[in-house]
C-alpha atoms as a PDB file:
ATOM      1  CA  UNK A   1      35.640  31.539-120.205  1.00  0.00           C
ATOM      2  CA  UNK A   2      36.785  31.790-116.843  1.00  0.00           C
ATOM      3  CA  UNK A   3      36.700  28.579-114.677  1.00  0.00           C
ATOM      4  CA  UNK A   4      34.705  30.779-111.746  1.00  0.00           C
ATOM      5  CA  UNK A   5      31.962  31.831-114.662  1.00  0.00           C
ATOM      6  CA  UNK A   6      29.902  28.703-113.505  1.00  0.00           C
ATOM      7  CA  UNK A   7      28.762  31.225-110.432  1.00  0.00           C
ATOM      8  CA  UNK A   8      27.838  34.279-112.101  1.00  0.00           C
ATOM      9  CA  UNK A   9      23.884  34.716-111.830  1.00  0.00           C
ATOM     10  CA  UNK A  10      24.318  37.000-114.176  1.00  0.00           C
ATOM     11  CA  UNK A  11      25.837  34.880-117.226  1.00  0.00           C
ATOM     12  CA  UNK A  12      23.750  32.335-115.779  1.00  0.00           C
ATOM     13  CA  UNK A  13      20.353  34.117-116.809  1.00  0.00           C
ATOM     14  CA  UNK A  14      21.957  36.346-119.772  1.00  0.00           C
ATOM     15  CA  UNK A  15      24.135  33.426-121.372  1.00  0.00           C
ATOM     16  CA  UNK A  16      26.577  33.534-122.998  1.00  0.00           C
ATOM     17  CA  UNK A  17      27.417  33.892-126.735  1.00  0.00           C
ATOM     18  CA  UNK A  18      27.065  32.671-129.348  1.00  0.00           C
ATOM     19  CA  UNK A  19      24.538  30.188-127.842  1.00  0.00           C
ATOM     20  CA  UNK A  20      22.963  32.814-125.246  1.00  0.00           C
ATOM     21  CA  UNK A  21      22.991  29.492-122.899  1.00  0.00           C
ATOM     22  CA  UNK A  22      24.104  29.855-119.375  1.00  0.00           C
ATOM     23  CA  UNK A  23      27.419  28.571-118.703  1.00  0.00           C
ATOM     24  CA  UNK A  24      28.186  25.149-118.869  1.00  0.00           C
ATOM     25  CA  UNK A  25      29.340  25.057-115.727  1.00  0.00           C
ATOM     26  CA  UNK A  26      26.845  26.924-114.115  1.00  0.00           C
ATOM     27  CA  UNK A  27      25.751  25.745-110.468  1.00  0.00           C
ATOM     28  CA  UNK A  28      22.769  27.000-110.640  1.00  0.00           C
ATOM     29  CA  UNK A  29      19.274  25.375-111.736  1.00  0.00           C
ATOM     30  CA  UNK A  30      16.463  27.935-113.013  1.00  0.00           C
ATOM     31  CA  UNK A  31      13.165  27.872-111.015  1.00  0.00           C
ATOM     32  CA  UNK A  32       9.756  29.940-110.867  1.00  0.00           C
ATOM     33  CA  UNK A  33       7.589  30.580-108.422  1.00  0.00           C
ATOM     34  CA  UNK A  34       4.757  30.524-110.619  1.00  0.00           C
ATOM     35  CA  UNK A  35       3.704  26.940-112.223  1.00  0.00           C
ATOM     36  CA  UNK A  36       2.455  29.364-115.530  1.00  0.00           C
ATOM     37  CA  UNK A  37       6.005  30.389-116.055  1.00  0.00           C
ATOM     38  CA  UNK A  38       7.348  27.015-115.265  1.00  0.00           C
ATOM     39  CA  UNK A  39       4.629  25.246-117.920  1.00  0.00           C
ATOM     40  CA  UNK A  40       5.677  27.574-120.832  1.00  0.00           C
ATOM     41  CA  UNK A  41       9.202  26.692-120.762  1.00  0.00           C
ATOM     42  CA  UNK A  42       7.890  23.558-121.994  1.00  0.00           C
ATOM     43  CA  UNK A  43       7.390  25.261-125.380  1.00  0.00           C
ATOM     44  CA  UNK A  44       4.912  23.582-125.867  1.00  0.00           C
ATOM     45  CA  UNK A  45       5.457  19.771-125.088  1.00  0.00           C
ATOM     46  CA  UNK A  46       4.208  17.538-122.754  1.00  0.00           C
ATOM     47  CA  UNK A  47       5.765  17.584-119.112  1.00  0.00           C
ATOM     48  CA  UNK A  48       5.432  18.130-115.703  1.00  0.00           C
ATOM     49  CA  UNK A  49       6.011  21.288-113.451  1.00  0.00           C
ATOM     50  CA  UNK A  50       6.630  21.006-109.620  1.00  0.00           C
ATOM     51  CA  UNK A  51       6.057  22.711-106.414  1.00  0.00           C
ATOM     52  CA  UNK A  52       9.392  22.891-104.419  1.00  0.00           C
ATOM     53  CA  UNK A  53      10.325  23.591-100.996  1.00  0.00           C
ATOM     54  CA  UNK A  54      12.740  26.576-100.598  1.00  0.00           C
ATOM     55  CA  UNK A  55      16.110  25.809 -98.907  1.00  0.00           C
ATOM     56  CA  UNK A  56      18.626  28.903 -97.954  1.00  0.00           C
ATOM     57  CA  UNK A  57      20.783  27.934-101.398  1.00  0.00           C
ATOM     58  CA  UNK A  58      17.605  29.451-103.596  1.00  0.00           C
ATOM     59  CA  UNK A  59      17.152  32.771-103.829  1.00  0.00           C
ATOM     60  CA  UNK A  60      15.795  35.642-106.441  1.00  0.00           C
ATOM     61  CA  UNK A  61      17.422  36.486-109.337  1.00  0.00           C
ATOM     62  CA  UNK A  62      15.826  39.974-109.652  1.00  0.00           C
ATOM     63  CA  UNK A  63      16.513  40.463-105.872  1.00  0.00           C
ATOM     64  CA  UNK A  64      20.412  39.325-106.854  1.00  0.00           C
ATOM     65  CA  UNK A  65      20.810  41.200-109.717  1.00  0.00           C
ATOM     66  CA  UNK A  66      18.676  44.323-108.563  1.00  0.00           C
ATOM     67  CA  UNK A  67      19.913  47.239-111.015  1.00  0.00           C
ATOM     68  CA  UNK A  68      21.823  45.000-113.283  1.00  0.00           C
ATOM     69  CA  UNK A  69      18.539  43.083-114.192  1.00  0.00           C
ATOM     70  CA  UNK A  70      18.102  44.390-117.362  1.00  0.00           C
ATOM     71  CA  UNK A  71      18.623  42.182-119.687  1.00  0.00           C
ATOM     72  CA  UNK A  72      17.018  43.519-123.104  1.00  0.00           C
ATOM     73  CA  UNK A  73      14.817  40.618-123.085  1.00  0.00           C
ATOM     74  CA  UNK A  74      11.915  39.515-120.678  1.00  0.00           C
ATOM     75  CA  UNK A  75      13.233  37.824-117.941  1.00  0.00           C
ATOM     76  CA  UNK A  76      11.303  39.764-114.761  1.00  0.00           C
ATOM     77  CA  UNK A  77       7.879  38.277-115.404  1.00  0.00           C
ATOM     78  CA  UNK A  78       9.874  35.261-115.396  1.00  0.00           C
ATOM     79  CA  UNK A  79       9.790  35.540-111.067  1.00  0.00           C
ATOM     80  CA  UNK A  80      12.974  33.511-111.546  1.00  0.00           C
ATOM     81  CA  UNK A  81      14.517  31.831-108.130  1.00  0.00           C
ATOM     82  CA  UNK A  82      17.924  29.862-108.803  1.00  0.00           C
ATOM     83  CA  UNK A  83      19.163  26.463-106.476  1.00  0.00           C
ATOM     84  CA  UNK A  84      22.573  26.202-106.338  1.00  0.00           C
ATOM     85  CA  UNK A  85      23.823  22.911-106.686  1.00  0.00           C
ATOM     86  CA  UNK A  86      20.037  21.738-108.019  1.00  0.00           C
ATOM     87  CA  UNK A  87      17.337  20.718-106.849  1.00  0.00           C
ATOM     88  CA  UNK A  88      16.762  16.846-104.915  1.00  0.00           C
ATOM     89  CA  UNK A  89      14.326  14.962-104.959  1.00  0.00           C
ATOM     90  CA  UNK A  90      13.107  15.160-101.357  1.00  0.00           C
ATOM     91  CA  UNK A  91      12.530  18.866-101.874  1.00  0.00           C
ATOM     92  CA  UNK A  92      10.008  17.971-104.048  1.00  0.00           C
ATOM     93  CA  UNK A  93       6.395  18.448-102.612  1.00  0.00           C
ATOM     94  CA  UNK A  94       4.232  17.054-105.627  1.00  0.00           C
ATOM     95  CA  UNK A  95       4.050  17.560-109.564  1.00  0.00           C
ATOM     96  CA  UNK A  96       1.606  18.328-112.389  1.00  0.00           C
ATOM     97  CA  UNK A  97       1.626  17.088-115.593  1.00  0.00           C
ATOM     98  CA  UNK A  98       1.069  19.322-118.101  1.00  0.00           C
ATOM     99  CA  UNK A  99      -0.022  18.857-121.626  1.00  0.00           C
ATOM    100  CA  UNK A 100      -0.575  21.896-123.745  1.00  0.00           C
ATOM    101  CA  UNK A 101      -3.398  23.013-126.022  1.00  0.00           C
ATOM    102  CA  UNK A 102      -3.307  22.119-129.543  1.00  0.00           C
ATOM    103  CA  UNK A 103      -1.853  25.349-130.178  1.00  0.00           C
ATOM    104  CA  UNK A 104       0.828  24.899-128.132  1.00  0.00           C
ATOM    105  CA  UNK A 105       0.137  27.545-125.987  1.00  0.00           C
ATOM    106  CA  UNK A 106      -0.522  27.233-121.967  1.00  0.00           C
ATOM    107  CA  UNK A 107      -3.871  28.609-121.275  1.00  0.00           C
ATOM    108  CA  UNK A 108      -3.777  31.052-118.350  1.00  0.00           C
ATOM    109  CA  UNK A 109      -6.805  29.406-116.786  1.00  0.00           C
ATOM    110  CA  UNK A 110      -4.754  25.593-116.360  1.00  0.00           C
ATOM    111  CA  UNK A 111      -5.905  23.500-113.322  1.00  0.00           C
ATOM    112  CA  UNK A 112      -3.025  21.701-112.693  1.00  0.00           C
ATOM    113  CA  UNK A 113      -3.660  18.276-110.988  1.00  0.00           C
ATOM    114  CA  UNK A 114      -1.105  18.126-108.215  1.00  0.00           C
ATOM    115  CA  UNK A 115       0.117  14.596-107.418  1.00  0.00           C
ATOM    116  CA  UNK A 116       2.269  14.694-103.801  1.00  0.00           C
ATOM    117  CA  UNK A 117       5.779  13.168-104.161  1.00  0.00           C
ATOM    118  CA  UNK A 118       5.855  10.376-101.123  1.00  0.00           C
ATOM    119  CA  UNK A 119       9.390  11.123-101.109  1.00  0.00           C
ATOM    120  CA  UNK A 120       9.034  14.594-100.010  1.00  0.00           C
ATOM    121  CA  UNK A 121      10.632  15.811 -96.497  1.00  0.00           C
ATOM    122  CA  UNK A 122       8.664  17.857 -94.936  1.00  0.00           C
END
């Protein structure tokens, strides 16, 4: 893989095989702007999902990709946003833990309990 691959949005939401991963050296960190999506990729476990604030190294990786997006799987209800070089801690606004149904499955109906993050710069 080529040492440059690590900025690819594209291998960064396709992967790459045989994993199907995104790069190890990808700078990006995957991020929704809907706390459904966000509690799903929990598959299922307990955790917490977080309301960010946007800074000019996020940005759309449908509105990045445009006519390349698509992948055969289904990654546009997904409303993914990318931060390059991650996300701090200060960015953070607040967080809601998140602990599924017996089933597993994140009811579309969840009240998440938003806790604010004193750290957050506003």
């Amino acid at each position: 893989m080529e040492a440059n691959s690590g900025f690819s949005v594209a291998l960064h939401v396709k992967g790459v095989p045989p994993s199907g991963r995104s790069p190890e050296n990808s700078v990006y960190v995957s991020t929704t702007d809907d706390p459904l999506v966000a509690a799903k990729f929990l598959r299922g476990e307990k955790g917490y999902v977080y309301k960010i604030r946007a800074v000019p190294r996020m940005f759309s990786v449908a509105g990045t990709l445009q006519k390349y997006y698509d992948y055969p799987f289904p990654v546009s209800n997904q409303r993914e946003w990318v931060a390059m070089g991650g996300v701090s801690w200060d960015q953070i606004e607040s967080a809601a833990f998140i602990k599924p149904t017996d089933s597993g499955v994140v009811a579309p109906d969840t009240k998440f309990n938003w806790k604010a993050n004193r750290a957050f710069a506003s």
